[in-house]
C-alpha atoms as a PDB file:
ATOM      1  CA  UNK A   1      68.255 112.656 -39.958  1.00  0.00           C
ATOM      2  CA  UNK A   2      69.704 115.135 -37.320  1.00  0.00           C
ATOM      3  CA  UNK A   3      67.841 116.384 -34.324  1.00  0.00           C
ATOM      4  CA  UNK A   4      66.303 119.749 -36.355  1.00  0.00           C
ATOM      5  CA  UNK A   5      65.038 117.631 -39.404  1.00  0.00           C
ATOM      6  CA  UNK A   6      63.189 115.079 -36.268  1.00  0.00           C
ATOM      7  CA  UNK A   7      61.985 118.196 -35.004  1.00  0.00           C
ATOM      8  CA  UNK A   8      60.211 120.076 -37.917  1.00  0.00           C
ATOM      9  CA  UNK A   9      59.176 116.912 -39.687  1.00  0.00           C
ATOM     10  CA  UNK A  10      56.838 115.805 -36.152  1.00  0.00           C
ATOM     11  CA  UNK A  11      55.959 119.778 -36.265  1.00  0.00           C
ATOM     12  CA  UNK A  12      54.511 119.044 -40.106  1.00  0.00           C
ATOM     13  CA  UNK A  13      52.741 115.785 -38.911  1.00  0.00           C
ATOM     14  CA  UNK A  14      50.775 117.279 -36.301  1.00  0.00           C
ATOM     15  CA  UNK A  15      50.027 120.117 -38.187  1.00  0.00           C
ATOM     16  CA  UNK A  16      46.261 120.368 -39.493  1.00  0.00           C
ATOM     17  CA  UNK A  17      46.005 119.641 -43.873  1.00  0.00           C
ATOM     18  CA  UNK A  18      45.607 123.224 -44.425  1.00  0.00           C
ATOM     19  CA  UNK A  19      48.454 126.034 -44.796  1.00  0.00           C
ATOM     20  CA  UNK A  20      48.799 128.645 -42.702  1.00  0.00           C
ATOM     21  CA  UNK A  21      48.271 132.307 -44.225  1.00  0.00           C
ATOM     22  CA  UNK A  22      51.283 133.567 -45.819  1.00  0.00           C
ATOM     23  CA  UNK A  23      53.039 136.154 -43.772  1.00  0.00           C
ATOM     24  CA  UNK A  24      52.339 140.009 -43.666  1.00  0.00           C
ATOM     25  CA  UNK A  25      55.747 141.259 -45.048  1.00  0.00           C
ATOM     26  CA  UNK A  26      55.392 139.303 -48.039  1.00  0.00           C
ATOM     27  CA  UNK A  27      51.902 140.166 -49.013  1.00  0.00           C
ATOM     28  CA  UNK A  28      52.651 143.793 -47.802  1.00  0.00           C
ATOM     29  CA  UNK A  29      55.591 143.591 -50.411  1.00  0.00           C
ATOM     30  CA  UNK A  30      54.570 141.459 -53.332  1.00  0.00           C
ATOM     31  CA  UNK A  31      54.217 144.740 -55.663  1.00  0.00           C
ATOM     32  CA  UNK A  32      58.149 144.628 -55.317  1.00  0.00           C
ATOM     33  CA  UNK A  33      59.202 141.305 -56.726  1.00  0.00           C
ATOM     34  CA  UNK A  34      60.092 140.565 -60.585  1.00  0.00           C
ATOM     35  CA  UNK A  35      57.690 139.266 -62.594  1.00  0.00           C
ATOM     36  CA  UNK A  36      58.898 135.520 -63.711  1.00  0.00           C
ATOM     37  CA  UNK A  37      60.879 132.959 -60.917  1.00  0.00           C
ATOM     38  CA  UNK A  38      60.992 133.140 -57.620  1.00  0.00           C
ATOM     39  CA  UNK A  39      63.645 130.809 -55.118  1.00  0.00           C
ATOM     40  CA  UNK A  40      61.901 130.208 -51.615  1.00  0.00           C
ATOM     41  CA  UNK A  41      64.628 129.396 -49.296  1.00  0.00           C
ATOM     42  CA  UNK A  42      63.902 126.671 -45.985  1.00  0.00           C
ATOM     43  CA  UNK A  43      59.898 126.955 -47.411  1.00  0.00           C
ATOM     44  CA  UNK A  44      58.589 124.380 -45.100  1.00  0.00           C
ATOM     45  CA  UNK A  45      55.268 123.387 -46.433  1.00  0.00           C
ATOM     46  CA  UNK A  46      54.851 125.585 -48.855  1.00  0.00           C
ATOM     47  CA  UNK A  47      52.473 128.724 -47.509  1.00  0.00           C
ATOM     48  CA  UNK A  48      54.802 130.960 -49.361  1.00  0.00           C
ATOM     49  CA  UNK A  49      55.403 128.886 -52.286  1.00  0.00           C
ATOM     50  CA  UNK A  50      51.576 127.968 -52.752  1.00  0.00           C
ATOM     51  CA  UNK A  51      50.770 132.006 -52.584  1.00  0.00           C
ATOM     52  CA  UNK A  52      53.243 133.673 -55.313  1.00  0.00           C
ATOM     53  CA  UNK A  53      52.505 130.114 -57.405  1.00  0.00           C
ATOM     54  CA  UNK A  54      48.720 131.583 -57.296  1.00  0.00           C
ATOM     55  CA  UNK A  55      49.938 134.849 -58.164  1.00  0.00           C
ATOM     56  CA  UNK A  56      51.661 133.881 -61.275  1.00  0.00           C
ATOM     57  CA  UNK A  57      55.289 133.137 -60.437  1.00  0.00           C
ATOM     58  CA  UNK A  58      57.413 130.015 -61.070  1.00  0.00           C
ATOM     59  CA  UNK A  59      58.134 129.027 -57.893  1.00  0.00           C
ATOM     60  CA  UNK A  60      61.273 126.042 -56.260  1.00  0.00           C
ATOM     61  CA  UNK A  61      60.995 125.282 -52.530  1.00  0.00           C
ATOM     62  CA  UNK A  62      63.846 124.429 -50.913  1.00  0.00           C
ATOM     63  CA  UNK A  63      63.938 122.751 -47.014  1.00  0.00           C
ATOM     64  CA  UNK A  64      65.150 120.251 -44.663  1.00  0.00           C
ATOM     65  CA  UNK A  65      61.750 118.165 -44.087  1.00  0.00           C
ATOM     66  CA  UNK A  66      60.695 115.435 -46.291  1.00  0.00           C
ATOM     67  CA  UNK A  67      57.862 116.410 -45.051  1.00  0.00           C
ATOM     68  CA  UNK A  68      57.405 119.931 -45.330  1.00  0.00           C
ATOM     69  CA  UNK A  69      58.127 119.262 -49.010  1.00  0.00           C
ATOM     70  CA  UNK A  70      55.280 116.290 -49.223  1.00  0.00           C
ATOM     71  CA  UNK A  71      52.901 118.798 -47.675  1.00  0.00           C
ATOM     72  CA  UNK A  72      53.772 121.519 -50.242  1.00  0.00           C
ATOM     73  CA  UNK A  73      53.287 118.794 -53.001  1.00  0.00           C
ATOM     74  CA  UNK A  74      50.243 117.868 -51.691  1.00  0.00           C
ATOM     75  CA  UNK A  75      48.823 121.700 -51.796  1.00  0.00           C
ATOM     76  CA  UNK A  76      50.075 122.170 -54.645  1.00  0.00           C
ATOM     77  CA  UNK A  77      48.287 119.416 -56.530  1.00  0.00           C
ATOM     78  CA  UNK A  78      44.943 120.393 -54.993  1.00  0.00           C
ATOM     79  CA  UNK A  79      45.096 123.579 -56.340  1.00  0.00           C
ATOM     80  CA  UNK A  80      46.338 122.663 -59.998  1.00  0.00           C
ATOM     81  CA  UNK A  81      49.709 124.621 -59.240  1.00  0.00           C
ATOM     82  CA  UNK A  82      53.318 123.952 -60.401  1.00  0.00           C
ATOM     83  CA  UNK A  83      55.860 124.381 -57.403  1.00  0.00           C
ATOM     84  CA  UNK A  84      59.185 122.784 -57.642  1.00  0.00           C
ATOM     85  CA  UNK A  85      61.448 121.259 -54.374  1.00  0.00           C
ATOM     86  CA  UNK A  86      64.506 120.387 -53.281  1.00  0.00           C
ATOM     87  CA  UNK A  87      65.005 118.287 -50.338  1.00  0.00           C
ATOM     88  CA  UNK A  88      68.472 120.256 -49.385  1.00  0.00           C
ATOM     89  CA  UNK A  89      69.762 121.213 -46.164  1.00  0.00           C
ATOM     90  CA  UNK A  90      70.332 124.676 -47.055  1.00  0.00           C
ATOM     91  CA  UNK A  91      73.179 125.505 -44.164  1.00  0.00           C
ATOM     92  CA  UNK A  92      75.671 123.542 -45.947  1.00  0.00           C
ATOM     93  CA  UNK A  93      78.067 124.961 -48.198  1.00  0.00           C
ATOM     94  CA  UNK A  94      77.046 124.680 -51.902  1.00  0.00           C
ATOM     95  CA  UNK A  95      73.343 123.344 -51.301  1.00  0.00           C
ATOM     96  CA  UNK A  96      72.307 126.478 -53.574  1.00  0.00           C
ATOM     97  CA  UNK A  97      74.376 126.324 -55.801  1.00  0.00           C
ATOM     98  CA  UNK A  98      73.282 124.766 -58.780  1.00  0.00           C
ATOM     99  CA  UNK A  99      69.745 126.402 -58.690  1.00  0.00           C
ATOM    100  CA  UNK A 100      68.866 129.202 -60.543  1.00  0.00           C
ATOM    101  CA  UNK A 101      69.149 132.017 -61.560  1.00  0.00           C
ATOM    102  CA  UNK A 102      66.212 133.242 -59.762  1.00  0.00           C
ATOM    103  CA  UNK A 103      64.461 136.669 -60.142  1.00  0.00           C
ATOM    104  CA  UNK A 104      63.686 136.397 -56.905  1.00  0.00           C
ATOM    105  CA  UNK A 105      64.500 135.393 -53.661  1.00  0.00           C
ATOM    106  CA  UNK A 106      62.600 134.863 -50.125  1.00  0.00           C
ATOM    107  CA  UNK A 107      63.813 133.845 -47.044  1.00  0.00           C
ATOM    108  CA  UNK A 108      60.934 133.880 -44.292  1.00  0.00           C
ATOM    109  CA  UNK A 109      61.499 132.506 -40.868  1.00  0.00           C
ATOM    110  CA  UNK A 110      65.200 131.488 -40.775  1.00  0.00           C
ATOM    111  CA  UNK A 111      68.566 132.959 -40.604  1.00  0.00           C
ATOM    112  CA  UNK A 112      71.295 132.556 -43.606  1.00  0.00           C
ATOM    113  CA  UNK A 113      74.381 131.822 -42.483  1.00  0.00           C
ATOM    114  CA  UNK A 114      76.912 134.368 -44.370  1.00  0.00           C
ATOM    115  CA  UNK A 115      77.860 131.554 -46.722  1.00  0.00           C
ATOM    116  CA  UNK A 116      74.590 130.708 -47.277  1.00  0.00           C
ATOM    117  CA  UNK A 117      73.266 134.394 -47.419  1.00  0.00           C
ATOM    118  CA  UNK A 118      76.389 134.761 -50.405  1.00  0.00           C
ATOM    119  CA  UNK A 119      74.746 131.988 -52.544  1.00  0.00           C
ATOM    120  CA  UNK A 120      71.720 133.591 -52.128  1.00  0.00           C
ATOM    121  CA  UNK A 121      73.384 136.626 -54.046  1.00  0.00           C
ATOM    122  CA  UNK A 122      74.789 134.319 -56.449  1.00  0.00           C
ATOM    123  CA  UNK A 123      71.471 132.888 -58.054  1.00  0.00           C
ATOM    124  CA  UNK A 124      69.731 136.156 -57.939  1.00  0.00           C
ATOM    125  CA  UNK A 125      69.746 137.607 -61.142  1.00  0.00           C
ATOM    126  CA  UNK A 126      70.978 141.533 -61.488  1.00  0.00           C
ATOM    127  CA  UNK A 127      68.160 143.241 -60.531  1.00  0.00           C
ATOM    128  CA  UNK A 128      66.196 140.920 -59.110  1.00  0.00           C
ATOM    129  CA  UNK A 129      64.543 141.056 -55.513  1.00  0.00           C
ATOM    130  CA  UNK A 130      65.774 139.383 -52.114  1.00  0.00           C
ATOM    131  CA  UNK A 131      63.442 139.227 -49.299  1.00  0.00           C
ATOM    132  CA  UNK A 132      64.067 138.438 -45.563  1.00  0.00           C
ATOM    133  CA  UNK A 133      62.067 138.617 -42.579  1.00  0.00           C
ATOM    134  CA  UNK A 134      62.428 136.524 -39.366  1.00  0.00           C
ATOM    135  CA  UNK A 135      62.479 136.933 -35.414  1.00  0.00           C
ATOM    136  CA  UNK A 136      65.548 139.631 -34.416  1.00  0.00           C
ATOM    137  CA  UNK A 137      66.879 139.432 -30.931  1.00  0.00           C
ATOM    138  CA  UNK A 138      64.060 140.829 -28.943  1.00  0.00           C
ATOM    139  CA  UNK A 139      62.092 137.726 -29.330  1.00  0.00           C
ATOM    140  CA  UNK A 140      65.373 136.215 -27.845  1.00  0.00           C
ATOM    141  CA  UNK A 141      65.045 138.614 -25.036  1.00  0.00           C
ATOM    142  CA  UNK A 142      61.326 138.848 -24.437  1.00  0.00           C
ATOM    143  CA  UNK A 143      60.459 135.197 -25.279  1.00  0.00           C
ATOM    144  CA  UNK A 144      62.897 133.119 -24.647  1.00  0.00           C
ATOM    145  CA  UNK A 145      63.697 132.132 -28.376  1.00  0.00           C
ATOM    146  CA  UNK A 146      66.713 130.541 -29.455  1.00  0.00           C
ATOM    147  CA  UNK A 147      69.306 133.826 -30.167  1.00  0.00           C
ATOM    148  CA  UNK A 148      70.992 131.514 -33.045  1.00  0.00           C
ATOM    149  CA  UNK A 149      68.076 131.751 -34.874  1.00  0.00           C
ATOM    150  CA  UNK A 150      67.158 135.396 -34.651  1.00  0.00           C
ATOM    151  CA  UNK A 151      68.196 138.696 -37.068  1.00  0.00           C
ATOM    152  CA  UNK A 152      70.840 140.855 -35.034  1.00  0.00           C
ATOM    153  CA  UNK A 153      69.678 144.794 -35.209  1.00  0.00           C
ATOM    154  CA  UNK A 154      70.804 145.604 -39.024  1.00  0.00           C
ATOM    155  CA  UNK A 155      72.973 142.323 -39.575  1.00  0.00           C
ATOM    156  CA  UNK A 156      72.439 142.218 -43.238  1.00  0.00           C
ATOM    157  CA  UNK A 157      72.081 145.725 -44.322  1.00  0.00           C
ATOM    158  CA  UNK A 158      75.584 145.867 -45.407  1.00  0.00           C
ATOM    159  CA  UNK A 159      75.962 142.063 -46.151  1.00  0.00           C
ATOM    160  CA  UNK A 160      77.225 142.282 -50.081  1.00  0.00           C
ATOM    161  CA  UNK A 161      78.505 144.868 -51.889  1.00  0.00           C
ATOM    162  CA  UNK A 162      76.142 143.635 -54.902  1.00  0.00           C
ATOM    163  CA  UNK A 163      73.040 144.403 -52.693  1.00  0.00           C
ATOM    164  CA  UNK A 164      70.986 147.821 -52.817  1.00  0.00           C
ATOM    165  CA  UNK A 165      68.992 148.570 -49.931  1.00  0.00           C
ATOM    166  CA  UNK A 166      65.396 148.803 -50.651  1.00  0.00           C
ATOM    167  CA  UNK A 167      64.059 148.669 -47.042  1.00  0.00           C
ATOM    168  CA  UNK A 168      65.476 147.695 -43.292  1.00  0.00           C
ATOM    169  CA  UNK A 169      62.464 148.241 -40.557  1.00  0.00           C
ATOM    170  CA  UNK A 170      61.925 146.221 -37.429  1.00  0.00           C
ATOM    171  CA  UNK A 171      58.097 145.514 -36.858  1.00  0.00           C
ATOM    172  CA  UNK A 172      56.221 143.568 -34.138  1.00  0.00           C
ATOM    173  CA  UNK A 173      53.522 141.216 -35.054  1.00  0.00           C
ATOM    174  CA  UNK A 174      51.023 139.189 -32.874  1.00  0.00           C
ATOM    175  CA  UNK A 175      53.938 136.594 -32.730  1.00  0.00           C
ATOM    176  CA  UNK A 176      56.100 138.206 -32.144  1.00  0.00           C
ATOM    177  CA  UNK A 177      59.762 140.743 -33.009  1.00  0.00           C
ATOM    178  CA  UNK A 178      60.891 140.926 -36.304  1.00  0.00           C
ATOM    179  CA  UNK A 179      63.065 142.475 -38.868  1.00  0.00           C
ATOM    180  CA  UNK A 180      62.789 142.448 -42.525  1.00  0.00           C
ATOM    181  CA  UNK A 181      65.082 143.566 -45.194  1.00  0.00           C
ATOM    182  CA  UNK A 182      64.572 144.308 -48.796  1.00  0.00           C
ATOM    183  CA  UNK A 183      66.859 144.360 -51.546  1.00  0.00           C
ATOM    184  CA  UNK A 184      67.624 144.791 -55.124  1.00  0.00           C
ATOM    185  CA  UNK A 185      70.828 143.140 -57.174  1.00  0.00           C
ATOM    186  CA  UNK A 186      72.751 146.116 -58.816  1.00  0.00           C
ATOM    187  CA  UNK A 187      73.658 145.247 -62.003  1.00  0.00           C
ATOM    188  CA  UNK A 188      77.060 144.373 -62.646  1.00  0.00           C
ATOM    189  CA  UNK A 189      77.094 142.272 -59.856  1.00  0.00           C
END
């Protein structure tokens, strides 16, 4: 287990046995996804997962922590819902691969590489909805947050030529500087 894995899975354990609220650009945006499957990409315990399972989608989690997954299990059996996971560090080349197709996908709270922001592309079906939102560099500058892990101003909005450009803002939250990103698989893709 490397040194990030360590990190999140002590993060899960001390967290309380109740998920956090899912986050305001997904609610804000849930109108926008396909009907049917949805991949959540680096899911953690599940607060995303856990809310479009309740809302009808098929859902597959996909993180780092054994324990983040156990957690989302664990929610997800309380409330009589179906999530699948993958325990798959999703930074390395091909850990996507072999999933989907998805008609959706979310990535909340961490930054694709490019290779792993192309397989993202790859099991999204044509016309199906990708959804990003996580810190951009102002939280670098204004908190101190690690600038690895933070959206550059408009890094993705010309990422793949298969993408169409729903929506690009920048928004500020009680924790924090964000960007989020909205897009839509042209078909033909």
């Amino acid at each position: 287990m490397d040194h990030q894995q360590a990190r999140w899975n002590e993060k899960y354990a001390n967290r309380a046995q109740a998920l956090s609220d899912p986050d305001e650009f997904l609610v804000q945006r849930l109108h926008l996804l396909q009907p049917g499957t949805v991949l959540d990409v680096a899911c953690g315990d599940g607060r995303h997962a856990i809310y479009l399972a309740r809302h009808g989608f098929q859902v597959t989690g996909v993180d780092f922590s054994e324990l983040g997954l156990k957690r989302l299990a664990t929610f997800a059996s309380n409330e009589g819902l179906q999530v699948t996971t993958y325990h798959r560090d999703v930074k390395a080349d091909g850990a996507l691969a072999d999933l989907g197709p998805f008609d959706n996908v979310i990535v909340t709270h961490f930054k694709p590489s490019l290779h792993t922001f192309n397989e993202l592309v790859t099991v999204l079906r044509t016309g199906g909805m990708l959804l990003m939102t996580s810190f951009n560099t102002k939280q670098h500058d204004e908190k101190g947050f690690p600038r690895d892990f933070c959206y550059r101003e408009g890094e993705y909005v010309r990422a793949h030529a298969s993408l169409e450009r729903i929506e690009y803002t920048s928004y500020t939250t009680e924790r924090g500087y964000f960007d989020g990103y909205v897009f839509r698989k042209r078909s033909g893709a």
